[in-house]
PDB file of N, CA and C in Angstrom:
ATOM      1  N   UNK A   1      19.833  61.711  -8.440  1.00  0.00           N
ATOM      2  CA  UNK A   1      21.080  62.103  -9.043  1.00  0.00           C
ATOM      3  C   UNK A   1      21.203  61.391 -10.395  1.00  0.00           C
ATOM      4  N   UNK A   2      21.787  62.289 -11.212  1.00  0.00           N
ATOM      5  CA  UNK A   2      22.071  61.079 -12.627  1.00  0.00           C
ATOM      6  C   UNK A   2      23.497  61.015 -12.909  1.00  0.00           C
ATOM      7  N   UNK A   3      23.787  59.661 -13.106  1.00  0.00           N
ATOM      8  CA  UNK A   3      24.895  59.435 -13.136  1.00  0.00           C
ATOM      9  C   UNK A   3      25.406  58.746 -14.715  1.00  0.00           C
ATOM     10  N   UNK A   4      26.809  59.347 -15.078  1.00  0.00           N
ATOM     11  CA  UNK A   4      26.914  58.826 -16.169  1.00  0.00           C
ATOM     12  C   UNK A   4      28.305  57.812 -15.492  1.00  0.00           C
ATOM     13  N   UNK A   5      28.293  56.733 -16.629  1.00  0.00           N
ATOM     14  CA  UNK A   5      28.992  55.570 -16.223  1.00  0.00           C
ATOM     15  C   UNK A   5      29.920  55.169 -17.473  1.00  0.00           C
ATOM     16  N   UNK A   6      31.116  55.048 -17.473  1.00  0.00           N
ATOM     17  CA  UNK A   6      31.671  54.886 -18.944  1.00  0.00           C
ATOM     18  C   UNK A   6      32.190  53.372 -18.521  1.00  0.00           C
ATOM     19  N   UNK A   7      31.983  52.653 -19.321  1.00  0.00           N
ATOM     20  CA  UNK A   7      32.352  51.181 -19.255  1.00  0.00           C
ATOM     21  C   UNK A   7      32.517  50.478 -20.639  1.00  0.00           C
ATOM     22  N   UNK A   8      34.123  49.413 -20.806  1.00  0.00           N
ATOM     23  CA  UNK A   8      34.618  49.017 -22.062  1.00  0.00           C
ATOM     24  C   UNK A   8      33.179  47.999 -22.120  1.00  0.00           C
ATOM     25  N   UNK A   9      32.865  47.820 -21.286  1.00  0.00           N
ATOM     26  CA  UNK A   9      31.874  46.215 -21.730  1.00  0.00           C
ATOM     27  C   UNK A   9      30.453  46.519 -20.724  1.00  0.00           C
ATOM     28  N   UNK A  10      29.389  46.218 -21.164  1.00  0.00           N
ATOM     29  CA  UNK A  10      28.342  46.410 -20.572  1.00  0.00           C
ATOM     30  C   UNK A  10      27.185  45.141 -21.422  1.00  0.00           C
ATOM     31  N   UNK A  11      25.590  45.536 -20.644  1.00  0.00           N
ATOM     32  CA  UNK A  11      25.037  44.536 -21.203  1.00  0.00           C
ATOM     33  C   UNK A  11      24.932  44.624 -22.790  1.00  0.00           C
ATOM     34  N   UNK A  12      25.012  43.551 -23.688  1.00  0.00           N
ATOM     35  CA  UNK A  12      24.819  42.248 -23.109  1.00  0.00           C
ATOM     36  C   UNK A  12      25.469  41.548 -22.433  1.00  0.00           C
ATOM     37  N   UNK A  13      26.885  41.742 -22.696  1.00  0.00           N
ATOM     38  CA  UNK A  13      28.140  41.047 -22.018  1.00  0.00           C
ATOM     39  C   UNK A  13      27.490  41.151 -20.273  1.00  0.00           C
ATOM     40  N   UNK A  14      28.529  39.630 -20.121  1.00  0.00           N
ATOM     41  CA  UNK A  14      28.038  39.732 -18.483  1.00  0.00           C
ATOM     42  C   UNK A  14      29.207  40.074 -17.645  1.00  0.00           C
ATOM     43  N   UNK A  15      29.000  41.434 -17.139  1.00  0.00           N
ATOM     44  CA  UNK A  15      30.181  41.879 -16.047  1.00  0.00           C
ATOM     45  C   UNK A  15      29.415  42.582 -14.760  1.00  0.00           C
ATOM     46  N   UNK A  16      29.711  42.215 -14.312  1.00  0.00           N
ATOM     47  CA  UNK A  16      29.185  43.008 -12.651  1.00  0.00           C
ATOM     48  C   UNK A  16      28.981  44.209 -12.547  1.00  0.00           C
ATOM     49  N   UNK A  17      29.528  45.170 -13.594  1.00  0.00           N
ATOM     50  CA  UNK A  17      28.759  46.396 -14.058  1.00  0.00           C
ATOM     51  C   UNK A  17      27.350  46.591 -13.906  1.00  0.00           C
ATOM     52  N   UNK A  18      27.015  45.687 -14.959  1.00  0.00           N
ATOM     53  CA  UNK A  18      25.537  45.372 -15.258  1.00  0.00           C
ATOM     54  C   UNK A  18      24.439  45.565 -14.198  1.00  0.00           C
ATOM     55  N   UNK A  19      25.051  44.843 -13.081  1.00  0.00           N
ATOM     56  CA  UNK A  19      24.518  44.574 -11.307  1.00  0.00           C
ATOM     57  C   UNK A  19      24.659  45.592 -10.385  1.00  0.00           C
ATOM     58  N   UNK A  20      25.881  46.732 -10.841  1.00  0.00           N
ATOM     59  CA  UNK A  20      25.767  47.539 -10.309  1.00  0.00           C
ATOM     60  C   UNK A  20      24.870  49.382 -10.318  1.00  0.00           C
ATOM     61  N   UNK A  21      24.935  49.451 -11.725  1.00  0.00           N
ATOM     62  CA  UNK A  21      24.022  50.397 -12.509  1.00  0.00           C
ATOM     63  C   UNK A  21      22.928  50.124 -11.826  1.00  0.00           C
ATOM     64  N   UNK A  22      22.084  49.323 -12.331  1.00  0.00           N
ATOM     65  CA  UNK A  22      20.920  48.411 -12.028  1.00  0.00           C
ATOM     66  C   UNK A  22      20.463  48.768 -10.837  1.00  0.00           C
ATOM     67  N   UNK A  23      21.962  48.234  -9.710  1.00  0.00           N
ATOM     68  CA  UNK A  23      20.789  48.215  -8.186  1.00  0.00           C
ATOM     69  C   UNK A  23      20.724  50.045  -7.885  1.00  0.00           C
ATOM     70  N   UNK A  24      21.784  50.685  -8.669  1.00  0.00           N
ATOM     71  CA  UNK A  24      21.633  52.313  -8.232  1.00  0.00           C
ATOM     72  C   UNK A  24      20.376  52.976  -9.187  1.00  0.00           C
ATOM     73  N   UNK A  25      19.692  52.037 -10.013  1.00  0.00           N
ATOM     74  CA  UNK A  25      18.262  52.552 -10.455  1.00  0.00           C
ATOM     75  C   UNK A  25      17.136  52.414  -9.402  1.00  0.00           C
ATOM     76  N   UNK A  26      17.151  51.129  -8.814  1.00  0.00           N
ATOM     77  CA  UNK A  26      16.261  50.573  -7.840  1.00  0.00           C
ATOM     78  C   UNK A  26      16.566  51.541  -6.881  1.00  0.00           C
ATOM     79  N   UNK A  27      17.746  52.370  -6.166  1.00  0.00           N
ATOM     80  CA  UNK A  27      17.517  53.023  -5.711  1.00  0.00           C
ATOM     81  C   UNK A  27      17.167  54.500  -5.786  1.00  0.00           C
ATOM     82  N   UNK A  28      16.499  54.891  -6.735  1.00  0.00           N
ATOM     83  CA  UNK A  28      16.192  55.849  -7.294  1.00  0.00           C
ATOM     84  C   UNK A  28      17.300  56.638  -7.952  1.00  0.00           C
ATOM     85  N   UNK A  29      17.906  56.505  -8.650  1.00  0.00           N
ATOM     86  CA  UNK A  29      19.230  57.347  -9.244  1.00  0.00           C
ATOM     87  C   UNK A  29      18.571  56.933 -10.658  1.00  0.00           C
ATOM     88  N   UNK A  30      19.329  57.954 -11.851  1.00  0.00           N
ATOM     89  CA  UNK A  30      18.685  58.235 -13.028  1.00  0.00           C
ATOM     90  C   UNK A  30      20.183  57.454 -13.426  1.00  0.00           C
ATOM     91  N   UNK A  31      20.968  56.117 -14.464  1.00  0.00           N
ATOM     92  CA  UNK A  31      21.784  55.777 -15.006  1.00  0.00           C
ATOM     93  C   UNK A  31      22.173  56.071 -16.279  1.00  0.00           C
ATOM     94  N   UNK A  32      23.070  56.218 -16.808  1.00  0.00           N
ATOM     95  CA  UNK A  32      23.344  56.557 -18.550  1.00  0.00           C
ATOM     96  C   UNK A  32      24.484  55.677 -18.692  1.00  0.00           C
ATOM     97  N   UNK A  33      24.933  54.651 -19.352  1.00  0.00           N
ATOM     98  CA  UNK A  33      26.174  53.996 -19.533  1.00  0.00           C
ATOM     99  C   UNK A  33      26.694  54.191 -21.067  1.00  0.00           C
ATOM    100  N   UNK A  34      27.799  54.576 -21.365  1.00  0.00           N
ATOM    101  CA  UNK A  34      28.534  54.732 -22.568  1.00  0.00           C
ATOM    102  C   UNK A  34      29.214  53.818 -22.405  1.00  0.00           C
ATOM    103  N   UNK A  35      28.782  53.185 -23.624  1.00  0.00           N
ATOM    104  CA  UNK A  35      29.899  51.428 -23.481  1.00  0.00           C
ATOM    105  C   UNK A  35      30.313  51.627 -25.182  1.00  0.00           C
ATOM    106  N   UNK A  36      30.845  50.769 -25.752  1.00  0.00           N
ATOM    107  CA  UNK A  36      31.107  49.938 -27.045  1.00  0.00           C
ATOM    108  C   UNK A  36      30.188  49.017 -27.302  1.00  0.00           C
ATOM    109  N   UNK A  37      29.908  49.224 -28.508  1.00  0.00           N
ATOM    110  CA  UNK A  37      29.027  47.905 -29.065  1.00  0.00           C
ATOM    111  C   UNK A  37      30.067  46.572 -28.879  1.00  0.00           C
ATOM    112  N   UNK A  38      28.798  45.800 -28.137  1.00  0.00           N
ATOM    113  CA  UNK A  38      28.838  44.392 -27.607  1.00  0.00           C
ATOM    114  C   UNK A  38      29.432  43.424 -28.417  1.00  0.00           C
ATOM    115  N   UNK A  39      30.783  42.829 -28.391  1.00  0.00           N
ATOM    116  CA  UNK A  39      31.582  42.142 -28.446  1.00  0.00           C
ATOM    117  C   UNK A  39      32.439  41.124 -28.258  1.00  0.00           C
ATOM    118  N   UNK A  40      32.469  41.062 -26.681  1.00  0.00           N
ATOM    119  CA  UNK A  40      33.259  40.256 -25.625  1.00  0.00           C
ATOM    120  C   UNK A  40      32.515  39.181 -25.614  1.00  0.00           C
ATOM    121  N   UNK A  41      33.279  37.856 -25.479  1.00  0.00           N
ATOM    122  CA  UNK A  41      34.232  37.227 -25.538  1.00  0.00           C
ATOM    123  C   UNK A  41      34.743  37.048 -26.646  1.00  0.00           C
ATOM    124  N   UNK A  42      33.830  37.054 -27.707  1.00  0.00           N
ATOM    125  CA  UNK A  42      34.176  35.907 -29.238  1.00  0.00           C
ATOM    126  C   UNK A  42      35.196  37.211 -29.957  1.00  0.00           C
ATOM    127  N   UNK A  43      35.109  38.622 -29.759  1.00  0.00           N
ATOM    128  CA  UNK A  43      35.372  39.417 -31.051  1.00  0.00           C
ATOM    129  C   UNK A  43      35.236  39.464 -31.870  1.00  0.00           C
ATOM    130  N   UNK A  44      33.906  39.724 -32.537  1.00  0.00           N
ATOM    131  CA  UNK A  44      32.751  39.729 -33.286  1.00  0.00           C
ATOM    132  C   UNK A  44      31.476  40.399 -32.143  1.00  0.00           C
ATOM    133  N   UNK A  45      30.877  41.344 -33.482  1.00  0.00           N
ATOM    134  CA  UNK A  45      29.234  42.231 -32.817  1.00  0.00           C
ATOM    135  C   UNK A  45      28.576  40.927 -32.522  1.00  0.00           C
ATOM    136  N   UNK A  46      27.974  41.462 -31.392  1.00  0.00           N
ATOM    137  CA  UNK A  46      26.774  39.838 -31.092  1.00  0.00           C
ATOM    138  C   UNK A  46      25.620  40.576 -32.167  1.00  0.00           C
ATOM    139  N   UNK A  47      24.949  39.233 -32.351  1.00  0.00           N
ATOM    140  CA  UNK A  47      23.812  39.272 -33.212  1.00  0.00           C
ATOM    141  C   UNK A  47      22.713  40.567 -32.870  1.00  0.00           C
ATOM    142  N   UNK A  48      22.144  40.970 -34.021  1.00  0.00           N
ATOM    143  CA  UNK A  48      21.620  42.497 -33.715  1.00  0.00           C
ATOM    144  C   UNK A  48      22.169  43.698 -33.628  1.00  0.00           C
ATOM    145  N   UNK A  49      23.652  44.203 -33.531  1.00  0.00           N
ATOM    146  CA  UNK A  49      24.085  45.182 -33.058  1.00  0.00           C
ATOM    147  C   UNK A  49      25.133  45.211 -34.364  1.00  0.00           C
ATOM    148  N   UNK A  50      25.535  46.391 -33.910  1.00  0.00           N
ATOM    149  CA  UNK A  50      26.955  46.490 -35.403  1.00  0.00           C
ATOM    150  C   UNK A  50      26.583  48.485 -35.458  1.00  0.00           C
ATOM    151  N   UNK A  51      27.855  48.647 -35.945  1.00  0.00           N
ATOM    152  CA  UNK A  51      27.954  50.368 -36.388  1.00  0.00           C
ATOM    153  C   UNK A  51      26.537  51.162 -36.648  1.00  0.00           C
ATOM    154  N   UNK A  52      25.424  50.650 -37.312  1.00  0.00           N
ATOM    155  CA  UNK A  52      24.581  51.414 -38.020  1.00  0.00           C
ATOM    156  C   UNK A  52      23.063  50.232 -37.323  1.00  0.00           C
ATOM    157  N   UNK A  53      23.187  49.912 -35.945  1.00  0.00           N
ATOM    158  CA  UNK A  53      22.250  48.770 -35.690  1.00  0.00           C
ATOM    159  C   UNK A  53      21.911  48.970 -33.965  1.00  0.00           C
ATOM    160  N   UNK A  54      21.041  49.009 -33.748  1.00  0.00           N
ATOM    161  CA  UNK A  54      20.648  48.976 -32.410  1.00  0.00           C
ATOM    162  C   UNK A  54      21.930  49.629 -31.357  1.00  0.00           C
ATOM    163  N   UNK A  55      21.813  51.271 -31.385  1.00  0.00           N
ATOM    164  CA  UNK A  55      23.023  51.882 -30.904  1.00  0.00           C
ATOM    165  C   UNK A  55      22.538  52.402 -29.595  1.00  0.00           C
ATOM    166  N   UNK A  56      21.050  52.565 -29.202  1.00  0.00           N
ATOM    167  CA  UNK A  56      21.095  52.833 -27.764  1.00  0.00           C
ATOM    168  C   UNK A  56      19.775  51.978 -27.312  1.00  0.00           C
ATOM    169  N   UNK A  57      19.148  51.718 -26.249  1.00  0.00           N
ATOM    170  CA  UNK A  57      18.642  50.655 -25.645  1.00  0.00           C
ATOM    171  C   UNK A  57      18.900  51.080 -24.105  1.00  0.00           C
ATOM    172  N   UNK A  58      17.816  50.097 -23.313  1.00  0.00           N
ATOM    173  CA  UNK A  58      17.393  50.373 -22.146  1.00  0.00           C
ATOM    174  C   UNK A  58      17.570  48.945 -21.824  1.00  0.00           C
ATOM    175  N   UNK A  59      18.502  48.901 -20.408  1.00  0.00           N
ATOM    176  CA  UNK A  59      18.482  47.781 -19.641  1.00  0.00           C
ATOM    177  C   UNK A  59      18.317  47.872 -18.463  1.00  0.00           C
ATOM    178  N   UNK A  60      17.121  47.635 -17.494  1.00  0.00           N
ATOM    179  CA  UNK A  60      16.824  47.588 -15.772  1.00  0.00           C
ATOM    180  C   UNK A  60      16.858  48.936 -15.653  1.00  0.00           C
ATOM    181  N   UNK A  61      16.330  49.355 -16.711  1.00  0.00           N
ATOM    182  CA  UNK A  61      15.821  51.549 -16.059  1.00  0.00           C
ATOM    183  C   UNK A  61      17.156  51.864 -16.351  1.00  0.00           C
ATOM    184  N   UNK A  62      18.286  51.014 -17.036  1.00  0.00           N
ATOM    185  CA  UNK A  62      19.800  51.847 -17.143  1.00  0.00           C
ATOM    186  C   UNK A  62      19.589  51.988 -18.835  1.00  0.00           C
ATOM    187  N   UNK A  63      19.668  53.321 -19.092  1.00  0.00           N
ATOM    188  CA  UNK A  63      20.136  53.503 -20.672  1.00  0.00           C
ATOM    189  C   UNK A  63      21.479  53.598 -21.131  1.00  0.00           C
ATOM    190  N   UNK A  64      21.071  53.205 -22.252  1.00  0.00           N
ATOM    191  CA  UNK A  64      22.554  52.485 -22.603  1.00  0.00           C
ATOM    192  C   UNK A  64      22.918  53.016 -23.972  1.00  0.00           C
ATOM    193  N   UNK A  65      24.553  54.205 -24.417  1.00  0.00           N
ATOM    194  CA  UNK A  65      24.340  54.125 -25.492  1.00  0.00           C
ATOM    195  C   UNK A  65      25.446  53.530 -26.307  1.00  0.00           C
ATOM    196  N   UNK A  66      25.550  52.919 -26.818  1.00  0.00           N
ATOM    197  CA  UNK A  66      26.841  51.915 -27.758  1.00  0.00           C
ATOM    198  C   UNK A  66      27.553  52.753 -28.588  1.00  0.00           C
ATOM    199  N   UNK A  67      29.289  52.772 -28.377  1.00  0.00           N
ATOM    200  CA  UNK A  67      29.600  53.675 -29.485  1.00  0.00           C
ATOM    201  C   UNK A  67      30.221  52.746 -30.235  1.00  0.00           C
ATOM    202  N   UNK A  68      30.676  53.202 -31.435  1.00  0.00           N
ATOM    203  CA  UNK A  68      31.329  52.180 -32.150  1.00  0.00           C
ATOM    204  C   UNK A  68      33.004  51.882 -31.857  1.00  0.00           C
ATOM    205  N   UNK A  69      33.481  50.893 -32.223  1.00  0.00           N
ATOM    206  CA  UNK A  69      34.563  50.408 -31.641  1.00  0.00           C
ATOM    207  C   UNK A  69      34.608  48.812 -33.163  1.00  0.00           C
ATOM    208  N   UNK A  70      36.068  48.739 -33.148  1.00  0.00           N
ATOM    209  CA  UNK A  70      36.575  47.825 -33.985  1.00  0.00           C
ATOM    210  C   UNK A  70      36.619  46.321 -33.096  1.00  0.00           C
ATOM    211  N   UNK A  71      36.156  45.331 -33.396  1.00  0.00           N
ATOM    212  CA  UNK A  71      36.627  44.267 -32.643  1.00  0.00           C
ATOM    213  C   UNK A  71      37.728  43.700 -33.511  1.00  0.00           C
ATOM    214  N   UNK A  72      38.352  43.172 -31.507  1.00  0.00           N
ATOM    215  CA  UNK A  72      39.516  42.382 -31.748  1.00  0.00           C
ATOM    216  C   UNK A  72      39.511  41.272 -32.592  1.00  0.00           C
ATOM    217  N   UNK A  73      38.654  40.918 -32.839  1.00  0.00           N
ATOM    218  CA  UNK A  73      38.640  39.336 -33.953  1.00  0.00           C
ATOM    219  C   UNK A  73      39.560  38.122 -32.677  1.00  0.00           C
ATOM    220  N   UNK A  74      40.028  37.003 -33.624  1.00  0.00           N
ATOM    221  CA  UNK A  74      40.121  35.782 -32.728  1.00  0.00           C
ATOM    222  C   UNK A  74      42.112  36.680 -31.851  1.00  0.00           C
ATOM    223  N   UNK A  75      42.405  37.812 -32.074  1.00  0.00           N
ATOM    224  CA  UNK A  75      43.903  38.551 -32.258  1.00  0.00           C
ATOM    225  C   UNK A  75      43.838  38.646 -30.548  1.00  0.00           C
TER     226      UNK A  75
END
């Protein structure tokens, strides 16, 4: 089955998301996650990523594609 997954925060950020995608690859399921580029905690892009920078990527057989989104800053 393929499943799409919409989530505010995904890897890199660490949320139990992450753990759950993941173990439904291991069990043979096809994953797609639509998240926001990676942000959480600080508000600021983590290093590597940003609007025009590493927008989709593969984590544990889960693909992943980043949309853009404004961070909150220190607000």
């Amino acid at each position: 089955m393929h499943i799409l997954v919409e989530s505010q925060f995904f890897y890199p950020e660490q949320m139990r998301i992450n753990d759950i995608c993941s173990a439904l690859v291991e069990r043979g399921h096809t994953v797609t996650v639509v998240t926001s580029i990676p942000n959480y905690p600080q508000g600021k892009y983590f290093p590597g990523y940003g609007l025009f920078k590493k927008r989709k990527e593969t984590y544990k057989g889960v693909s992943i594609i980043h949309l853009p989104v404004i961070p909150r800053g220190k607000g």
